[in-house]
Protein backbone atom coordinates (compact mmCIF):
# COMPACT_ATOMS: atom_id res chain seq x y z
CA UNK A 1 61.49 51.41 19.88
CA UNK A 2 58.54 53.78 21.09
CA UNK A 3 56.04 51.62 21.98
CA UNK A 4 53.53 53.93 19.79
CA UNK A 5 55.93 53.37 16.52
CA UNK A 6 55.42 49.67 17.44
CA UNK A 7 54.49 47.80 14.06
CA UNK A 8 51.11 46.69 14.13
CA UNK A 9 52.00 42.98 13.41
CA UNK A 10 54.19 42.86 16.70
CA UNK A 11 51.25 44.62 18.61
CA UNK A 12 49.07 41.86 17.26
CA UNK A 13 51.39 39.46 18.92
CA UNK A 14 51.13 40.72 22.12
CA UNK A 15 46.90 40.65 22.15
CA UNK A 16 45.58 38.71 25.27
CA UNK A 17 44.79 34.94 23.88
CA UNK A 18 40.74 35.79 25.01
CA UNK A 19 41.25 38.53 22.37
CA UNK A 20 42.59 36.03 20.35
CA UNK A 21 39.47 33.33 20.80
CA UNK A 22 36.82 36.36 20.04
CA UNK A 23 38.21 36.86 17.06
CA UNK A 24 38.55 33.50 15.78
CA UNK A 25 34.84 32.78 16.76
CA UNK A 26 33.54 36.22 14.90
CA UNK A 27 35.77 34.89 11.80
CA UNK A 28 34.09 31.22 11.96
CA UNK A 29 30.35 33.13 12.88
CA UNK A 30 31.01 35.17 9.06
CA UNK A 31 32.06 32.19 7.43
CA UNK A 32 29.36 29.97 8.37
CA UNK A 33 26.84 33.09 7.24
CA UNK A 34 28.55 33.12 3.86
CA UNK A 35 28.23 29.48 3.45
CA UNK A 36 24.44 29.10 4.23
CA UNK A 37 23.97 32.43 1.92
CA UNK A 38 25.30 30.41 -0.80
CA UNK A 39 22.82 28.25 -0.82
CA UNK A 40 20.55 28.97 -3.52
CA UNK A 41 17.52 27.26 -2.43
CA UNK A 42 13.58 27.96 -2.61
CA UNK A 43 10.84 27.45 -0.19
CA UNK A 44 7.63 26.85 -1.07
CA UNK A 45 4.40 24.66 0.79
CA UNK A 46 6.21 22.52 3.30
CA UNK A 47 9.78 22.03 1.67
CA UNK A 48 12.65 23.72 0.29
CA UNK A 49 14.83 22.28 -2.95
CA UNK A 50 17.67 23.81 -5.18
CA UNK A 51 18.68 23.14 -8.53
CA UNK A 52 15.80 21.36 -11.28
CA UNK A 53 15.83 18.80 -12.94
CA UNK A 54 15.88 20.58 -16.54
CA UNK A 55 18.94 22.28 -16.42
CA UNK A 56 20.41 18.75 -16.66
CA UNK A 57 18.75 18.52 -20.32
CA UNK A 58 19.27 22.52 -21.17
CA UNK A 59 23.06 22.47 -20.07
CA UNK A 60 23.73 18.78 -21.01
CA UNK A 61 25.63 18.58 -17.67
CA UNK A 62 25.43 17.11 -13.93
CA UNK A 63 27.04 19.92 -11.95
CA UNK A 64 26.35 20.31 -8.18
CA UNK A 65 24.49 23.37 -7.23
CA UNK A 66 24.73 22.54 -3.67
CA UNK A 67 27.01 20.38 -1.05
CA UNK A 68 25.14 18.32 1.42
CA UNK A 69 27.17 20.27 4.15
CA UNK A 70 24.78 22.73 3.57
CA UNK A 71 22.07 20.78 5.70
CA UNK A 72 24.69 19.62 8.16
CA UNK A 73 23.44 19.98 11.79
CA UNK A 74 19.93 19.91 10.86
CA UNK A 75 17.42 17.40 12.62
CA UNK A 76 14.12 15.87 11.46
CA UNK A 77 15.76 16.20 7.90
CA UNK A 78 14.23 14.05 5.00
CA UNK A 79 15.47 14.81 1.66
CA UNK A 80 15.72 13.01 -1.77
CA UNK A 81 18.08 14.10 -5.33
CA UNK A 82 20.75 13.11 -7.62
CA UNK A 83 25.15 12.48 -6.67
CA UNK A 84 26.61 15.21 -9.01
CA UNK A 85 28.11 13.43 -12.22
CA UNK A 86 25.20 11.08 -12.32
CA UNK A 87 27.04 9.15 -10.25
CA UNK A 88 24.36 8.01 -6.98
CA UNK A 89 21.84 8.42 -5.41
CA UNK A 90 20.58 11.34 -2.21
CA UNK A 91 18.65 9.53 0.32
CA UNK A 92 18.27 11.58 3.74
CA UNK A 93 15.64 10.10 6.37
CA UNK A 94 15.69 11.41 9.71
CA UNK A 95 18.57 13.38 8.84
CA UNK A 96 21.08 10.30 8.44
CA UNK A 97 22.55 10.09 5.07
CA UNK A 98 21.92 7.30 2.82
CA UNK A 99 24.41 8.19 -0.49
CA UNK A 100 24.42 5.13 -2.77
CA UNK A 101 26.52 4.71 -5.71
CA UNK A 102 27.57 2.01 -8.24
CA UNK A 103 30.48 0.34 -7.97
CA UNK A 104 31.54 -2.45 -10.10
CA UNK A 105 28.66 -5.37 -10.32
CA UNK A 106 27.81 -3.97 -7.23
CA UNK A 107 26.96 -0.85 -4.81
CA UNK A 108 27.99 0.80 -2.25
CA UNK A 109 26.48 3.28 0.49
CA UNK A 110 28.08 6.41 2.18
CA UNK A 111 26.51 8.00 5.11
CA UNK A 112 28.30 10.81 5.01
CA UNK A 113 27.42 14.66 3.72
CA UNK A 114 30.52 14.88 2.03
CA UNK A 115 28.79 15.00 -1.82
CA UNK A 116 26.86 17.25 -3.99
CA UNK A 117 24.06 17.07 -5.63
CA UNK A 118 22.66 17.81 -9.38
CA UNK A 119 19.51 19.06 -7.31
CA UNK A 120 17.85 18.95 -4.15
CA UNK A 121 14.49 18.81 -2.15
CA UNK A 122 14.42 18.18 1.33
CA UNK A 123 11.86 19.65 4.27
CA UNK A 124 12.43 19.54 8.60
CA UNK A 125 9.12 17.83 10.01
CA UNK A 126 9.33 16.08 13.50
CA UNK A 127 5.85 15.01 13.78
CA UNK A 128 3.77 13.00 11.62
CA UNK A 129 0.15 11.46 11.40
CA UNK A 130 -0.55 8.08 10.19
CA UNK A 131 -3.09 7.04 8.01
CA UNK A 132 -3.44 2.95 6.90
CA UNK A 133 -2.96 2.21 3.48
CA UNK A 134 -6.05 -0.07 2.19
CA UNK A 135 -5.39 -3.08 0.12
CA UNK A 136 -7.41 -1.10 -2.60
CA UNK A 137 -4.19 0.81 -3.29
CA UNK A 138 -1.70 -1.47 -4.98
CA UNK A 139 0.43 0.56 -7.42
CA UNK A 140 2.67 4.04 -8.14
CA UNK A 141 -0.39 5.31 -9.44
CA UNK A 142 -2.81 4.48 -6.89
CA UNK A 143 -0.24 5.86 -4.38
CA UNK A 144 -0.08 8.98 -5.76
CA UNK A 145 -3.93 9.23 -5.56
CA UNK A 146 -4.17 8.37 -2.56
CA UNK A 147 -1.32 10.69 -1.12
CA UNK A 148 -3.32 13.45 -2.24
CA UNK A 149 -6.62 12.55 -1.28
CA UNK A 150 -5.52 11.69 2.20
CA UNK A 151 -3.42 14.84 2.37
CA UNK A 152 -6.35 17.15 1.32
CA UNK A 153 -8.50 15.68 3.88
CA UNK A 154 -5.66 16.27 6.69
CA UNK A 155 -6.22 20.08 5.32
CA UNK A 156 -2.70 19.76 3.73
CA UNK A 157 -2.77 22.85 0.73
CA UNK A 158 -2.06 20.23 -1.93
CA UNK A 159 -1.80 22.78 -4.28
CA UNK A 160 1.56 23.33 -3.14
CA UNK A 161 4.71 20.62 -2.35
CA UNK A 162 4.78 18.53 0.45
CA UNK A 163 6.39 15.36 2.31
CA UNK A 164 5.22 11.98 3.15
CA UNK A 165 6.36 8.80 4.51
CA UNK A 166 5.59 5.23 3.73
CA UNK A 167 6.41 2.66 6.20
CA UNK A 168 6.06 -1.22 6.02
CA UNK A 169 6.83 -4.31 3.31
CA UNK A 170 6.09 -3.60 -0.19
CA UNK A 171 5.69 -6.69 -2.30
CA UNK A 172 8.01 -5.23 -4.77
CA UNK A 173 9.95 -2.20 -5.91
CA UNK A 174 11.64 -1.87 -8.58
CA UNK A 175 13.94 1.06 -8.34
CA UNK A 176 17.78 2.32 -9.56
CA UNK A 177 20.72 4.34 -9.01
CA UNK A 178 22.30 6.82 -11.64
CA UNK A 179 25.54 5.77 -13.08
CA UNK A 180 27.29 7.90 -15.67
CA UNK A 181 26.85 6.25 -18.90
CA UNK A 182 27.34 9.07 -21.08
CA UNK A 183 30.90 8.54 -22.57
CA UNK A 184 31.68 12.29 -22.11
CA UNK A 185 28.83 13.22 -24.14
CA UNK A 186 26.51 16.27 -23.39
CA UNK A 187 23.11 14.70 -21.18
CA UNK A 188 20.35 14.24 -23.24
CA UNK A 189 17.21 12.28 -22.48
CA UNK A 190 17.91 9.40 -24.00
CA UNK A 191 21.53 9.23 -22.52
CA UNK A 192 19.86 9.73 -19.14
CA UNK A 193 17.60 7.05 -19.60
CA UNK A 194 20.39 5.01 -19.82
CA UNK A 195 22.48 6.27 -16.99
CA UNK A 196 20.64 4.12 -14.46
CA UNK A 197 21.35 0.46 -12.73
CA UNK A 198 18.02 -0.97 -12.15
CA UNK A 199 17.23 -3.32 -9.08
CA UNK A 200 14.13 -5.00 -7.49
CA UNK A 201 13.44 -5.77 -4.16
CA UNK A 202 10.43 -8.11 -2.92
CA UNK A 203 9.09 -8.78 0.47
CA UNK A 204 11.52 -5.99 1.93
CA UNK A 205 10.43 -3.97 5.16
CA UNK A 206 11.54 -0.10 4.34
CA UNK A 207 10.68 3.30 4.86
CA UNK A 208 9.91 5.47 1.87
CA UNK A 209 10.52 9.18 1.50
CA UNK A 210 8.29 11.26 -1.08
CA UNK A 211 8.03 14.54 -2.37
CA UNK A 212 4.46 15.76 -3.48
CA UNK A 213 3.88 18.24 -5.87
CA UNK A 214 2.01 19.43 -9.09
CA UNK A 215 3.73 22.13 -10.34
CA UNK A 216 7.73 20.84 -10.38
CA UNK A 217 7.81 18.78 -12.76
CA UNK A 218 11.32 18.77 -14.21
CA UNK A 219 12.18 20.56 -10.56
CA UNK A 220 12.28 18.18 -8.17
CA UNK A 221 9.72 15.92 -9.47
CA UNK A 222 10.58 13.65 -12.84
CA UNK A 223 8.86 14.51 -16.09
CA UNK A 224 8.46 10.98 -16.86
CA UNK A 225 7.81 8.25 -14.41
CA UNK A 226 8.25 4.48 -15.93
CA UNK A 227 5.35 3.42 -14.10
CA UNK A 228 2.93 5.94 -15.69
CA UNK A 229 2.51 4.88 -19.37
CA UNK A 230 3.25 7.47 -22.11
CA UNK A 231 -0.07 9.10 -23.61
CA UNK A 232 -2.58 8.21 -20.15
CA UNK A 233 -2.97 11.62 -20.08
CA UNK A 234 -1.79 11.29 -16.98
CA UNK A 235 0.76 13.35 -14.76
CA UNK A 236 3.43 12.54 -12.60
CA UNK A 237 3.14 14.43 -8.73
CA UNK A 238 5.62 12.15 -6.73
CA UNK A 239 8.98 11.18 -6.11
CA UNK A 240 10.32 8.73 -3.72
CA UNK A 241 13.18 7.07 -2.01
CA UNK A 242 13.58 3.66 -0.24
CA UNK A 243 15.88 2.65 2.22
CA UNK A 244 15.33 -0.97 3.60
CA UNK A 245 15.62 -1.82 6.85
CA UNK A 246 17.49 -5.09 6.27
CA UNK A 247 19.86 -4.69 3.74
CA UNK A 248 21.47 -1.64 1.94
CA UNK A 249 18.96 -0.74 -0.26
CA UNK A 250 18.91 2.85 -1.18
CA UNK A 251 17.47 4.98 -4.23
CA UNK A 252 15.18 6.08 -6.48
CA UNK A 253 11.71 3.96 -7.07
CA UNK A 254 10.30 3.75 -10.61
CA UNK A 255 7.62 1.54 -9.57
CA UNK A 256 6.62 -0.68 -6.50
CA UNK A 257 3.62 -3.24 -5.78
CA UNK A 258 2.52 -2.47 -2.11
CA UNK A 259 1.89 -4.56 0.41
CA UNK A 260 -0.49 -5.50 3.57
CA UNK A 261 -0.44 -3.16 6.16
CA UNK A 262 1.47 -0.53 4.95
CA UNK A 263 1.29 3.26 6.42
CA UNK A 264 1.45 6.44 4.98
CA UNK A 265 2.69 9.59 7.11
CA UNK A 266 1.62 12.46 6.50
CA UNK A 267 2.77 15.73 8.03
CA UNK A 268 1.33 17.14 11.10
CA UNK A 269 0.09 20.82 10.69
């Protein structure tokens, strides 16, 4: 056969195996941009989150709007959401995963990045500066007082959403991880109310990862927060994580007592 009436597929074959490695890099290079342009996520302040809160109510389902692979790779990571299906917990601190979900009487933890969540907020921030926490500041609402106090006087725009840390030995949290416990049914409030396993701990060192803002509510803040009593007038601007140092702890607070000597840490602009 004329080498110029050669089929392309046999001409193919014959390519020099660097050809061969270029291409399969430039193929891997255009998948890898596809998969980070799927992910439909917002920046705004000092973070980025996808998905809200709300759609849960408007759709009446838990569907993942992004995989955790997304953020695979990145360092300084802190991030904090719902397991797609109401079934866990999203706890990222210094970019090590910290999935929990119920299981049985029990729970378990993952530290993988292989699950999705119902939505997302996360932000990249190596440095932080630490500020004491007085006794003076005891509970959720104190603590979200003071987080915004101390970040306005760090000349942190408070108007728009931020991190912050909380290190040290609470003298209690009480705090819980979804579990579906919606029989099938569309999610409504009152359904994911109930979706939860509640669990305290006391006298338990951890670090606490917290999302401030005051205009996501039913985004990546909670509408509702136990600890704030319906009719205060007052708003929810916070939502954390724990993960203990000394045990498996790992979810979302509702409300905590704090303790001596704690530390909040705040970005570093």
């Amino acid at each position: 056969m004329n080498k110029k009436m050669m089929p392309a597929f046999s001409r193919l074959g014959k390519e020099k195996p660097a050809f061969k490695i270029a291409s399969i890099f430039i193929l891997l290079v255009i998948i890898a941009a596809c998969a980070t342009a799927a992910l439909n996520s917002a920046s705004e302040g000092l973070v980025e989150y996808a998905g809200a809160q709300k759609n849960i109510f408007a759709t009446g389902k838990a569907e993942s709007v992004m995989s955790l692979r997304a953020l695979e790779g990145r360092e300084s990571l802190f991030a904090i959401g719902p397991v797609e299906g109401l079934d866990g917990e999203i706890t990222i601190f210094e970019s090590k995963p910290y999935i929990s979900k119920v299981r049985g009487n029990d729970y378990e933890v993952d530290h993988t990045l292989n699950h999705g969540a119902i939505f997302l907020v996360w932000a990249n921030q190596s440095e932080w500066s630490d500020v004491p926490i007085p006794v003076t500041v005891k509970g959720y609402v104190d603590l979200q007082k003071f987080v915004r106090t101390e970040a306005q006087a760090a000349g942190i725009d408070v108007s728009k959403p931020f991190p912050f840390l909380l290190a040290g030995t609470p003298a209690e949290i009480k705090w819980h991880i979804n579990v579906d416990r919606t029989g099938g049914k569309p999610i409504t409030n009152e359904l994911f109310v109930k979706s939860k396993a509640p669990f305290i701990t006391k006298n338990e060192p951890v670090d606490i990862i917290g999302f401030y803002s005051v205009s996501h509510s039913g985004v990546f803040n909670s509408q509702y927060a136990p600890a704030i009593k319906e009719g205060s007038g007052m708003k929810n601007t916070i939502h954390i994580h724990l993960v203990s140092r000394t045990s498996k702890a790992a979810g979302h607070i509702d409300d905590l007592t704090l303790g001596s000597n704690m530390t909040l840490r705040l970005p570093k602009l």
